[in-house]
Protein backbone atom coordinates (compact mmCIF):
# COMPACT_ATOMS: atom_id res chain seq x y z
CA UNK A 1 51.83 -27.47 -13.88
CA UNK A 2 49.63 -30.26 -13.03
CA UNK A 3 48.21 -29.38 -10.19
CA UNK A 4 46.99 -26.05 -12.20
CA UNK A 5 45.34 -27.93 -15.08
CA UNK A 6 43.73 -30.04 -12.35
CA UNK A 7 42.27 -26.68 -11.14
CA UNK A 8 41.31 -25.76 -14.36
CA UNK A 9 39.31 -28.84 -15.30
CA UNK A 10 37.49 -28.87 -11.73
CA UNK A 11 36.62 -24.87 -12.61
CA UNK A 12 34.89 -25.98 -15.27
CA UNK A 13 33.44 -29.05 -14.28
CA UNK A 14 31.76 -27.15 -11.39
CA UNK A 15 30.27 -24.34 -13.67
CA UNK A 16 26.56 -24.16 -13.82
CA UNK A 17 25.42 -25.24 -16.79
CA UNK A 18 23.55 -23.25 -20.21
CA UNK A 19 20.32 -24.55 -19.58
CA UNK A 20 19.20 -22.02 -21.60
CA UNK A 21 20.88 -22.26 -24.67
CA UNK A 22 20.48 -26.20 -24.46
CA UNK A 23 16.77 -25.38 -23.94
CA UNK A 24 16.85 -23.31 -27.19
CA UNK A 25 18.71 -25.96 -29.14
CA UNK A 26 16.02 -28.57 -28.61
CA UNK A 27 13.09 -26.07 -29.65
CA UNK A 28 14.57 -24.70 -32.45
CA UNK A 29 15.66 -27.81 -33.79
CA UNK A 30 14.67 -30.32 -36.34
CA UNK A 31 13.75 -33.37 -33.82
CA UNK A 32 10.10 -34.45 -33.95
CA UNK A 33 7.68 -33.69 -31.34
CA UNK A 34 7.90 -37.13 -29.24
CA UNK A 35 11.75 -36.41 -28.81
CA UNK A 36 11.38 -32.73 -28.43
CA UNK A 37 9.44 -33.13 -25.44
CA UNK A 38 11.54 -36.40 -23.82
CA UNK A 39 14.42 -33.50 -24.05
CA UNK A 40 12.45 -31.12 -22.57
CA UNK A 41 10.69 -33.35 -19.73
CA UNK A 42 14.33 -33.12 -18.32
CA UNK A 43 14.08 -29.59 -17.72
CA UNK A 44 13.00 -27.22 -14.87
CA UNK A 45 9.76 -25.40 -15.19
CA UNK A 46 12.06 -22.19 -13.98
CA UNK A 47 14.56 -22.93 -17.05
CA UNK A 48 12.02 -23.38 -19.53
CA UNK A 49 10.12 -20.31 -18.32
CA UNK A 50 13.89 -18.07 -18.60
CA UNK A 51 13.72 -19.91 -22.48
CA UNK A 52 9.41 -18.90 -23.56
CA UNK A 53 10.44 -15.23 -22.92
CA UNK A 54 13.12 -15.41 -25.19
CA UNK A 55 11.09 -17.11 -28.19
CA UNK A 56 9.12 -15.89 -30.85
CA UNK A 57 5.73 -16.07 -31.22
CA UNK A 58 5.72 -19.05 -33.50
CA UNK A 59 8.33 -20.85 -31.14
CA UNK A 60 6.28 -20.29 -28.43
CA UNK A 61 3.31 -21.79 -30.00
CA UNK A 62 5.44 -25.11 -31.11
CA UNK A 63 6.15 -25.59 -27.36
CA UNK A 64 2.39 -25.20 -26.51
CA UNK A 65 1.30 -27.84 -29.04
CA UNK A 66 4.22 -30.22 -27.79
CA UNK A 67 4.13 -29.56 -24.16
CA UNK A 68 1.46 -31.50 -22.06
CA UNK A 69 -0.97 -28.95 -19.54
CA UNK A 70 1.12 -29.91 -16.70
CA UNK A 71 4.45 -29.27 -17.59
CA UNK A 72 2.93 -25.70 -19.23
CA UNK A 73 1.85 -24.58 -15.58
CA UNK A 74 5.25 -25.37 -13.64
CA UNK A 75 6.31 -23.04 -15.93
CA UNK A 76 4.21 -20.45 -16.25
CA UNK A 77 4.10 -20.25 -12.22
CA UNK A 78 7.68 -19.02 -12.95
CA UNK A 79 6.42 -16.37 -15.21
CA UNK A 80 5.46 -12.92 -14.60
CA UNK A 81 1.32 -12.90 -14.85
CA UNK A 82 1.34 -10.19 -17.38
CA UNK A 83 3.46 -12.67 -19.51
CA UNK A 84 1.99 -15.83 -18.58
CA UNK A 85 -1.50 -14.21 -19.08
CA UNK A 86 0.14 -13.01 -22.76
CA UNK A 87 0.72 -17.21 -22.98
CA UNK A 88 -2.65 -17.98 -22.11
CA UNK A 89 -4.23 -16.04 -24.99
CA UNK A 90 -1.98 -17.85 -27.58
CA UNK A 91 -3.01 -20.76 -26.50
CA UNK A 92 -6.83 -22.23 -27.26
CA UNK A 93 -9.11 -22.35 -24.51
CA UNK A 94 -8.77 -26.01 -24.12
CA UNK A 95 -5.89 -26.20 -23.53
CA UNK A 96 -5.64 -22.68 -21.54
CA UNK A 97 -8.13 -24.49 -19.69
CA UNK A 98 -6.23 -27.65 -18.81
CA UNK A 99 -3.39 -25.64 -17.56
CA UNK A 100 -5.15 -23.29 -15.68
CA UNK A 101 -6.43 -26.41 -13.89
CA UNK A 102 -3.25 -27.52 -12.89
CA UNK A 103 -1.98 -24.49 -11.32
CA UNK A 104 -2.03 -23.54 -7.56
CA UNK A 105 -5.69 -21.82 -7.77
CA UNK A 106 -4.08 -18.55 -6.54
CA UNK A 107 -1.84 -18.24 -9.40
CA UNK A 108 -4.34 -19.26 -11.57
CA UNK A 109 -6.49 -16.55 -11.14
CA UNK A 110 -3.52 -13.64 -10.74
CA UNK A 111 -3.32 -15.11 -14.17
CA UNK A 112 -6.44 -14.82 -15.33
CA UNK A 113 -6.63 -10.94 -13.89
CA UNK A 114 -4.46 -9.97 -16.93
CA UNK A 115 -6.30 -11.71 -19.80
CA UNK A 116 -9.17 -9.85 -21.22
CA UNK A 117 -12.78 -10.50 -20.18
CA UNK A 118 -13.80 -12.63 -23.77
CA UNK A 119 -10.81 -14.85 -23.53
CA UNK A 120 -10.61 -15.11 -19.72
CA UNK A 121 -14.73 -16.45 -19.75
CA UNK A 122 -14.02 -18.81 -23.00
CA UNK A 123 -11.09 -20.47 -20.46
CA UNK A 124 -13.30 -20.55 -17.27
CA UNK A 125 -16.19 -22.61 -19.95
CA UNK A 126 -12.87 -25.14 -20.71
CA UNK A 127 -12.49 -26.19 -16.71
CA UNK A 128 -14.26 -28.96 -14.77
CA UNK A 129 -16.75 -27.20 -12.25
CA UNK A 130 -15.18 -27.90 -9.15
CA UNK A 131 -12.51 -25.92 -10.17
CA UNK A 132 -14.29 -22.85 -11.83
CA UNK A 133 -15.72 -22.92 -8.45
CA UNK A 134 -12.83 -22.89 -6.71
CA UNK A 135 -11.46 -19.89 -9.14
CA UNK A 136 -14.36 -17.60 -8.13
CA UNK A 137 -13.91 -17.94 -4.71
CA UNK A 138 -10.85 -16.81 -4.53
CA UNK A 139 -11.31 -14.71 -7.41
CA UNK A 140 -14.09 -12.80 -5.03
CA UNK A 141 -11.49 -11.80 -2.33
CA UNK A 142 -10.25 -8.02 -3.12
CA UNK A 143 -6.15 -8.27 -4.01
CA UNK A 144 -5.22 -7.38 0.02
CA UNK A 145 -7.29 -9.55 1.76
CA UNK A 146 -4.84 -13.00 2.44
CA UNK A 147 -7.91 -15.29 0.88
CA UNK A 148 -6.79 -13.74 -2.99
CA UNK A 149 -3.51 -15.83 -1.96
CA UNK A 150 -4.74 -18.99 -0.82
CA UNK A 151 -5.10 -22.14 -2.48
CA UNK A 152 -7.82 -25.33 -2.10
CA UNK A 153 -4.91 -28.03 -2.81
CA UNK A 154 -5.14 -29.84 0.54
CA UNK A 155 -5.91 -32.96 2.21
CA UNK A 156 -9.35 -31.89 4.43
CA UNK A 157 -9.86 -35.19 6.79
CA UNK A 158 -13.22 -35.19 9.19
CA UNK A 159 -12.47 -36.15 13.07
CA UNK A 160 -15.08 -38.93 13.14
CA UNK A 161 -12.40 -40.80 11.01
CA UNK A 162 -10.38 -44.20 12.27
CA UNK A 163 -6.43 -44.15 11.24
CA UNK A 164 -6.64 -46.73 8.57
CA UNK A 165 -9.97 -44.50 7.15
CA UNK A 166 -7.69 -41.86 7.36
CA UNK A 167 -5.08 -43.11 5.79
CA UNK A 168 -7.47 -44.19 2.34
CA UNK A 169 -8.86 -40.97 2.35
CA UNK A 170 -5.22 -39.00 2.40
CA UNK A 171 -4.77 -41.69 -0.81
CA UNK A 172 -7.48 -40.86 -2.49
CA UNK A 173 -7.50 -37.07 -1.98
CA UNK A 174 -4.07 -37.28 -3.14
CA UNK A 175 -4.46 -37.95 -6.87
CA UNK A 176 -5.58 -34.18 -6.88
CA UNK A 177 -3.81 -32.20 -3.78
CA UNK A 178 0.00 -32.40 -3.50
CA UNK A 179 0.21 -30.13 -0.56
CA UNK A 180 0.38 -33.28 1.93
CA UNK A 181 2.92 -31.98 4.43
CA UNK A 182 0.35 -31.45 6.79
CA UNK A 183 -3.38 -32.85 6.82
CA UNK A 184 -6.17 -30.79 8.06
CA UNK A 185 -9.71 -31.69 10.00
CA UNK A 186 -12.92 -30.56 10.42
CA UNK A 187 -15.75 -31.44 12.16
CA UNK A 188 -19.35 -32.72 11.13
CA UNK A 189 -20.57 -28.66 10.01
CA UNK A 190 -16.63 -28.23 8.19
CA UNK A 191 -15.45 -26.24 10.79
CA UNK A 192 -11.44 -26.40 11.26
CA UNK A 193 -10.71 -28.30 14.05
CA UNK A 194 -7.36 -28.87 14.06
CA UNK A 195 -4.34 -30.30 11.64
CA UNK A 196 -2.29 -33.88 11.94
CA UNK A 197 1.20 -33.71 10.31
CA UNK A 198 1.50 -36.57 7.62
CA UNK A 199 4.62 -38.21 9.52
CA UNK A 200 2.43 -38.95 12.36
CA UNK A 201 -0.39 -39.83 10.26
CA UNK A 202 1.94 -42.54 8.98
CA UNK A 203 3.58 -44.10 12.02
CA UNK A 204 0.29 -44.19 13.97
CA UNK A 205 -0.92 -48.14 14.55
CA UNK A 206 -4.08 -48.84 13.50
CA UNK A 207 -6.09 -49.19 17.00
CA UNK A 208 -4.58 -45.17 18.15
CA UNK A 209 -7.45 -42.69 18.12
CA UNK A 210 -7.02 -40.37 15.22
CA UNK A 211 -8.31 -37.53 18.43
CA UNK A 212 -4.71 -38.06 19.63
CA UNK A 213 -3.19 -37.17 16.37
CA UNK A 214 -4.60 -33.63 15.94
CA UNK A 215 -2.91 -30.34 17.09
CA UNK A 216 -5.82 -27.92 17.78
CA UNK A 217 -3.50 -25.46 18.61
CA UNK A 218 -2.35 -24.78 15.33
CA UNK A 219 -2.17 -21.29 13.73
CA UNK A 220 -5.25 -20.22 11.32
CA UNK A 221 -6.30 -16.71 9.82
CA UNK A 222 -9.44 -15.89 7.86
CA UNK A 223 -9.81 -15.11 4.72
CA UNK A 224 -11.47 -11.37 4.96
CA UNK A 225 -8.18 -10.26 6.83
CA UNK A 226 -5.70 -8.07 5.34
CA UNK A 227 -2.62 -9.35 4.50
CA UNK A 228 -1.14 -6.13 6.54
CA UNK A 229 -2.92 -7.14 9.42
CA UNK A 230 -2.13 -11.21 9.32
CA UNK A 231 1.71 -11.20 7.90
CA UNK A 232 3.24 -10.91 11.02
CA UNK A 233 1.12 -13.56 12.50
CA UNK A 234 1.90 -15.56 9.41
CA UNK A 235 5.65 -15.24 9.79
CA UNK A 236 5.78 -16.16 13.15
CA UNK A 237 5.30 -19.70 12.46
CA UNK A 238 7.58 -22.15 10.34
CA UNK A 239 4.36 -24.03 9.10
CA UNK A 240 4.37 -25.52 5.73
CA UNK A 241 0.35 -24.89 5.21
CA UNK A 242 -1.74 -22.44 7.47
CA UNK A 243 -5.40 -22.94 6.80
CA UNK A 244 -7.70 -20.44 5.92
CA UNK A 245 -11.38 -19.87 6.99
CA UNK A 246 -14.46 -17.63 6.79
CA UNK A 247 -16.37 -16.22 8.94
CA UNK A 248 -18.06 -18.92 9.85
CA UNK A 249 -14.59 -20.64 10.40
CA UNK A 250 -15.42 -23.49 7.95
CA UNK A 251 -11.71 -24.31 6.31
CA UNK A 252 -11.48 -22.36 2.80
CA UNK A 253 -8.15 -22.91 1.78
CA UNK A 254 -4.07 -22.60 2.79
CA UNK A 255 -1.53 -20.15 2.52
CA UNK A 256 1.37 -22.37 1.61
CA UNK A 257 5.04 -20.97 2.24
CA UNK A 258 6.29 -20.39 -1.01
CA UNK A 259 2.84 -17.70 -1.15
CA UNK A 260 4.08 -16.43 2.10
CA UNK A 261 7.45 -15.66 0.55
CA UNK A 262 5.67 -13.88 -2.22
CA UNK A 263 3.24 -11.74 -0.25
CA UNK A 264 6.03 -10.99 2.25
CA UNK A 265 8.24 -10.18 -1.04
CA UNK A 266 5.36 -7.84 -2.18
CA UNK A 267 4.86 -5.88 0.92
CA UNK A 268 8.98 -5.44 1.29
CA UNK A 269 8.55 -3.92 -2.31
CA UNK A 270 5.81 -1.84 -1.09
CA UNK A 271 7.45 -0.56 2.00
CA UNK A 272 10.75 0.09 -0.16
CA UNK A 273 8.07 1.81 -2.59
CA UNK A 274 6.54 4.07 -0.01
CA UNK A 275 9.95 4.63 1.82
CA UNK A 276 11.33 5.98 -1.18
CA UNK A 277 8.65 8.50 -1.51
CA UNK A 278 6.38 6.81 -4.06
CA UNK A 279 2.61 5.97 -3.86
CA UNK A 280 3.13 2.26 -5.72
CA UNK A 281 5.90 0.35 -7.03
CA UNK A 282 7.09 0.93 -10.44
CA UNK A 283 9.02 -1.76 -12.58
CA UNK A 284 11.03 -1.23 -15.64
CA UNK A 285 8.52 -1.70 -18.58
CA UNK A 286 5.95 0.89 -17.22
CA UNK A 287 5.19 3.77 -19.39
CA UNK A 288 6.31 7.31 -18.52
CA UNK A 289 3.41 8.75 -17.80
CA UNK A 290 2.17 6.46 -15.35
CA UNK A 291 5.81 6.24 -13.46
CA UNK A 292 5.45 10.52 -13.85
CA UNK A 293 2.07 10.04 -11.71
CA UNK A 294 3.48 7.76 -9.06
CA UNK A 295 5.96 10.15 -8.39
CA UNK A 296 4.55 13.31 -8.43
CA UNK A 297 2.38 13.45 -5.57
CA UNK A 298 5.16 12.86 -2.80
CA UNK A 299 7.55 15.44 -5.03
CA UNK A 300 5.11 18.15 -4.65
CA UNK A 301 4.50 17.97 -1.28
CA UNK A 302 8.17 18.11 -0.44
CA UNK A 303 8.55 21.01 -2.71
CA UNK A 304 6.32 23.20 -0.67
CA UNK A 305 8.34 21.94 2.27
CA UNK A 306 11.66 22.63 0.13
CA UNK A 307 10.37 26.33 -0.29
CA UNK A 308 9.80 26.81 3.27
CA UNK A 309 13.17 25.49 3.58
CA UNK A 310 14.42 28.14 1.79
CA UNK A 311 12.39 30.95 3.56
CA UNK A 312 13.49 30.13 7.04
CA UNK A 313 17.37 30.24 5.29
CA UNK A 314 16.12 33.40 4.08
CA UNK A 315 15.15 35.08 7.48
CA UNK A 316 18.79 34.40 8.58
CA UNK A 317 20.05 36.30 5.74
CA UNK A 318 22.03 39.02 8.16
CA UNK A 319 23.76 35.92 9.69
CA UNK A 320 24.85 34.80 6.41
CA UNK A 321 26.27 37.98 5.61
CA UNK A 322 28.29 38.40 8.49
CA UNK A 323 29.60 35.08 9.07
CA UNK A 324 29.79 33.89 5.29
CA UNK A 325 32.58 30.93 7.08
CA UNK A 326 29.52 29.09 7.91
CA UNK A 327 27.85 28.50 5.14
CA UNK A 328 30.84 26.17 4.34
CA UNK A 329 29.14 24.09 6.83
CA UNK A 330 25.27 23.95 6.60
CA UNK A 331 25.63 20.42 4.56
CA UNK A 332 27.64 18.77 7.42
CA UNK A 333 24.36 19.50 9.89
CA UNK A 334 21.91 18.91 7.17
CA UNK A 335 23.30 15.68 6.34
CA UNK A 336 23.47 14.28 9.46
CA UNK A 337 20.15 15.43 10.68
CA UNK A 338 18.72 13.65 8.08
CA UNK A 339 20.83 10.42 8.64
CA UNK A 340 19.88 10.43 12.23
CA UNK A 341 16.29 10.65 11.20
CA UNK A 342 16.03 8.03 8.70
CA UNK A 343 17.23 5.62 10.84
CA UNK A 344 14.93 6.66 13.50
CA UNK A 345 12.62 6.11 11.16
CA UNK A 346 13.50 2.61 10.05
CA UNK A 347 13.35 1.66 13.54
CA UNK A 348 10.26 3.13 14.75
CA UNK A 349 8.09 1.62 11.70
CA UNK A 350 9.83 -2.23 12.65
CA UNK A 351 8.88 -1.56 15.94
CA UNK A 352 5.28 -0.49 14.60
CA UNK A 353 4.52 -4.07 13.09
CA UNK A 354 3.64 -5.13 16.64
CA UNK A 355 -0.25 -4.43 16.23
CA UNK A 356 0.14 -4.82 20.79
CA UNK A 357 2.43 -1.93 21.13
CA UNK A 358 1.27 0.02 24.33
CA UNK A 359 1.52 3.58 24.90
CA UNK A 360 4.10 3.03 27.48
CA UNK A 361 6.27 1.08 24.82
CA UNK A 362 5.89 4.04 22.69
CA UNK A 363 7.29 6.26 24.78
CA UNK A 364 10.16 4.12 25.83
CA UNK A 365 11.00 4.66 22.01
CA UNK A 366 10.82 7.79 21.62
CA UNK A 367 13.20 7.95 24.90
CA UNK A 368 15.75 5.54 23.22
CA UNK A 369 15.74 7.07 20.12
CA UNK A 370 16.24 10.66 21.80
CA UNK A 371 19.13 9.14 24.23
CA UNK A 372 20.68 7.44 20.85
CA UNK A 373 20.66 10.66 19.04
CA UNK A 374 22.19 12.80 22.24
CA UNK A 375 25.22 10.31 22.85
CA UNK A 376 25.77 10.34 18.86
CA UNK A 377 25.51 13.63 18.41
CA UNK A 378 27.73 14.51 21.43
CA UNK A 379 30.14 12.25 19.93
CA UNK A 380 30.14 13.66 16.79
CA UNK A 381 29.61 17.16 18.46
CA UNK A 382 32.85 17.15 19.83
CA UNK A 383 34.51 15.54 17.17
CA UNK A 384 33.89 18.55 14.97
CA UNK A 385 34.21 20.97 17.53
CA UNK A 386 38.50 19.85 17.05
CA UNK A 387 38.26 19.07 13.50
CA UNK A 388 36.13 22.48 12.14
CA UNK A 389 38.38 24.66 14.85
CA UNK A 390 41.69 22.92 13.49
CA UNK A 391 40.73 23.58 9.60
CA UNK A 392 39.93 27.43 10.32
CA UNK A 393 42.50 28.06 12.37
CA UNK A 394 45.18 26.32 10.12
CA UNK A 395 43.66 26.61 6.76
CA UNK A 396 41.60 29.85 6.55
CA UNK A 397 43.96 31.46 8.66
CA UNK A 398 41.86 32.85 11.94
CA UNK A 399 42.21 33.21 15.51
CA UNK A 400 41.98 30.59 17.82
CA UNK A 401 39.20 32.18 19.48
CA UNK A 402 37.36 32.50 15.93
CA UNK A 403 37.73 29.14 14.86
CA UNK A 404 36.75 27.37 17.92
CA UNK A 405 34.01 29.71 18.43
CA UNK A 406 32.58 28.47 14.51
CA UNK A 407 33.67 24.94 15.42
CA UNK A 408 32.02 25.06 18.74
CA UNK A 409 28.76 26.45 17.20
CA UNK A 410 28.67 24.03 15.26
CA UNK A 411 29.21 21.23 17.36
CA UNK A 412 26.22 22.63 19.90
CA UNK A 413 24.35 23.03 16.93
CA UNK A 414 25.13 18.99 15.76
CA UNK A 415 24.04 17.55 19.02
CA UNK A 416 20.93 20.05 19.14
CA UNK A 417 20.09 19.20 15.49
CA UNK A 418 20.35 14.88 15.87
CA UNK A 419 18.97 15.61 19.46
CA UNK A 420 15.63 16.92 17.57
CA UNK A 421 15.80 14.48 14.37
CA UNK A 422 15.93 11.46 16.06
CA UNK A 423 12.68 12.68 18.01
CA UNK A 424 10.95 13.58 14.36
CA UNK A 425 12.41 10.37 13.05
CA UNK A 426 9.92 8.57 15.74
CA UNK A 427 7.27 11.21 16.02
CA UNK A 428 5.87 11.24 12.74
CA UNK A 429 5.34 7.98 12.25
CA UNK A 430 3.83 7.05 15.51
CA UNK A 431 1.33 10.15 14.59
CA UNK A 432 0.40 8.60 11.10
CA UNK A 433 -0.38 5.01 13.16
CA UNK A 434 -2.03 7.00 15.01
CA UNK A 435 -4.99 8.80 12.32
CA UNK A 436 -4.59 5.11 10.90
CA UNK A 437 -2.33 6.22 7.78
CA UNK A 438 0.87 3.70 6.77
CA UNK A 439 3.66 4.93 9.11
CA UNK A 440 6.03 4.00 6.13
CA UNK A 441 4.10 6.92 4.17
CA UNK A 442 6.38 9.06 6.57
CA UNK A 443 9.01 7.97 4.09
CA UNK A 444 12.52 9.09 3.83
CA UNK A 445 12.02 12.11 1.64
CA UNK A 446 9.46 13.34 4.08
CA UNK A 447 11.71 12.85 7.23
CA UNK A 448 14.82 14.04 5.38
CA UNK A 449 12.82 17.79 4.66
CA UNK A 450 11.54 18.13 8.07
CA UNK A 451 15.22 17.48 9.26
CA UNK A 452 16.41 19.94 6.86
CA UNK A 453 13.96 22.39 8.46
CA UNK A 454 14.89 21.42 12.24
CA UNK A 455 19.08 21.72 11.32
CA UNK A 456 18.96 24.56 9.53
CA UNK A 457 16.80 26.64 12.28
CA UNK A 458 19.36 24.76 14.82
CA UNK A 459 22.63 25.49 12.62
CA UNK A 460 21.84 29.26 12.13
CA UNK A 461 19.84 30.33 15.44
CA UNK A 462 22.82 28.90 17.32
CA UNK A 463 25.27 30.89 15.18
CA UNK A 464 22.88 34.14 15.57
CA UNK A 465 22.78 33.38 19.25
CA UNK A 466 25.75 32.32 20.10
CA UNK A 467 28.41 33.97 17.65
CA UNK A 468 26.69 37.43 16.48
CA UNK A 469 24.58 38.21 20.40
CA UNK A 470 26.63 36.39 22.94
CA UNK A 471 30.53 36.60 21.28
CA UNK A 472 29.94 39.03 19.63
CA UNK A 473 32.54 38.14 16.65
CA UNK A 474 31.69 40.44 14.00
């Protein structure tokens, strides 16, 4: 018995605690300001963002009176920017403005995108220069290009510097920039030269040449690039900070990682998006009509495609009415047609990230991806051929030659149909690389129609072939 209250006490000593509802307790409770916010100071910016979309209007405003700017932007980088933007315009534009400044600049001005054009300028008045500055500039990249996503909190050395001037300037530049893990310099004309990382910053000895401190190897992108183009590139590498730079390769800014895990987030949302047939991503709170309009597009296309589904069944209508038995098994060769194709698919657009793909590698894909689909469809080809001739025979009562005549139809028709599927599956979207269309366009609803038109051409020319011309079993 002891040893299971023991167990019961450690449960619940190692259960994650209600931040939120202690969070909620301190706001809506009678404690004045000055102990309202030493409660609060103890709290996450993530916890206290969960709490400001629970509150009222007047709750919310209480916390941005009490609330200093800086704690305010931890947690509003935790917010959605529709809702943080929503924030912002309950808020005056003093203060708006002192938050704004103390948020990563790309957040900032995703912020800033949602609030109206009257509000957002009376908040851009509220901030120091430097900063509106630094707002615009990123503010002038269009929403794909990687410089929308990078931030001017860094350390920015110049290589004429000792290690000791070096060291004072990563002091003073620190008061402002936080993003210290790694230190980057440019030459007499700001042009990136290189990076130092901070640890060997700080073990260097005085006399050592700050030259022998700076990788000018290290990974950079500019700011005009798509984030398509650069993502891969950007993954690649385990860096903390990757710089940024114009055309002119002068140092603009960083990507830092946690906006790397948000762009690659994004684009996985995309891709899912696009795979699933849509033209954007939808979320929960959109209105119908706009969610009606995403969809739509994709849905007519591959209604057309449907209906010529339908006539090709159609033209095989004397097959049908002979052989009725094998209608029982269209959706067994539809099915996995369009299996084998989607993941044909999947692979052949992973594959397509590599921008250096040759022509040669593309046809050793398509190769693989036809061998995979043989062997699995011989497999599963033969497979059925013993299971379909088994269930005739024993449950619908036919011949042996009958049955295993069906069964072997459709087994032909099963390695014919994932033979051809897994070649579509590759096909189409190496074709819409190829007129410079996203390959993930040639989503899963897409593939899984054409498929339906390759099996059931397969399924029933085999069984016209075969069964009606060559057997001869009705």
């Amino acid at each position: 018995m002891v040893p299971m209250e023991k167990t019961m006490v450690l449960a619940k000593t190692a259960e994650k605690p209600n931040y939120e509802s202690e969070i909620l307790r301190i706001i809506r409770g009678n404690t004045s300001p000055k102990a309202m916010l030493n409660q609060l100071e103890d709290y996450h910016g993530s916890d206290i963002a969960d709490v400001i979309e629970q509150l009222s209007e007047q709750e919310r405003k209480k916390v941005f009176r009490i609330c200093p700017a800086e704690m305010l932007a931890e947690a509003f980088a935790h917010l959605e920017e529709e809702k943080a933007g929503e924030c912002l315009k309950e808020i005056s534009p003093r203060k708006a403005g002192e938050i704004v400044s103390e948020m990563e600049t790309d957040d900032a001005v995703e912020i800033l995108h949602t609030i109206g054009r009257e509000k957002r300028e009376l908040i851009l008045d509220a901030l120091d220069e430097d900063i509106k500055k630094e707002i615009r500039l990123i503010a002038s990249f269009d929403e794909d290009e990687i410089g929308s996503r990078m931030t001017t909190n860094c350390i920015v050395l110049h290589e004429g510097l000792t290690v000791k001037d070096a060291m004072n300037e990563l002091v003073r530049q620190a008061e402002e920039n936080d993003n210290m893990t790694t230190l980057f310099v440019v030459d007499e004309t700001d042009c990136f030269y290189g990076a130092i990382a901070l640890k060997d910053l700080i073990v260097a000895r005085s006399g050592v040449p700050l030259e022998s401190l700076i990788a000018t190897s290290f990974p950079y992108v500019y700011a005009n690039e798509t984030i398509d183009d650069c993502i891969e590139q950007l993954k690649d590498y385990s860096e903390d900070l990757i710089p940024v730079l114009d055309n002119q390769n002068k140092l603009l800014g960083v990507i830092t990682a946690q906006s790397l895990i948000d762009v690659v987030d994004e684009e996985m949302g995309e891709d899912y998006a696009k795979l699933a047939g849509l033209t954007a991503e939808e979320d929960l709170n959109e209105p119908l009509k706009q969610s009606v309009k995403k969809r739509l597009p994709w849905l007519f296309a591959l209604l057309l495609l449907g209906l010529l589904v339908s006539v090709v069944v159609g033209a095989f209508e004397k097959v049908v009415a002979q052989l009725t038995l094998i209608m029982a098994f269209q959706s067994l060769i539809l099915d996995m047609s369009g299996n084998v194709g989607t993941q044909s698919l999947a692979v052949t657009i992973r594959v397509l990230m590599d921008e250096n793909l040759t022509f040669r590698n593309k046809l050793r894909l398509v190769g693989k991806e036809m061998r995979v689909g043989f062997f699995n469809g011989l497999i599963l080809g033969v497979l059925s051929f013993a299971m379909v001739g088994l269930y005739i025979m024993l449950f619908k009562h036919k011949t042996m030659l009958f049955s295993f005549a069906v069964s072997g139809c459709i087994g032909v028709s099963l390695i014919l149909a994932m033979l051809i599927s897994s070649a579509v599956g590759t096909l189409i979207p190496l074709f819409f690389k190829k007129i410079k269309v996203d390959p993930a366009v040639a989503s899963g609803p897409l593939i899984t129609t054409v498929n339906d038109l390759v099996a059931v051409v397969t399924y029933y020319g085999m069984s016209w072939i075969l069964l009606l011309n060559v057997l001869k079993l009705v």
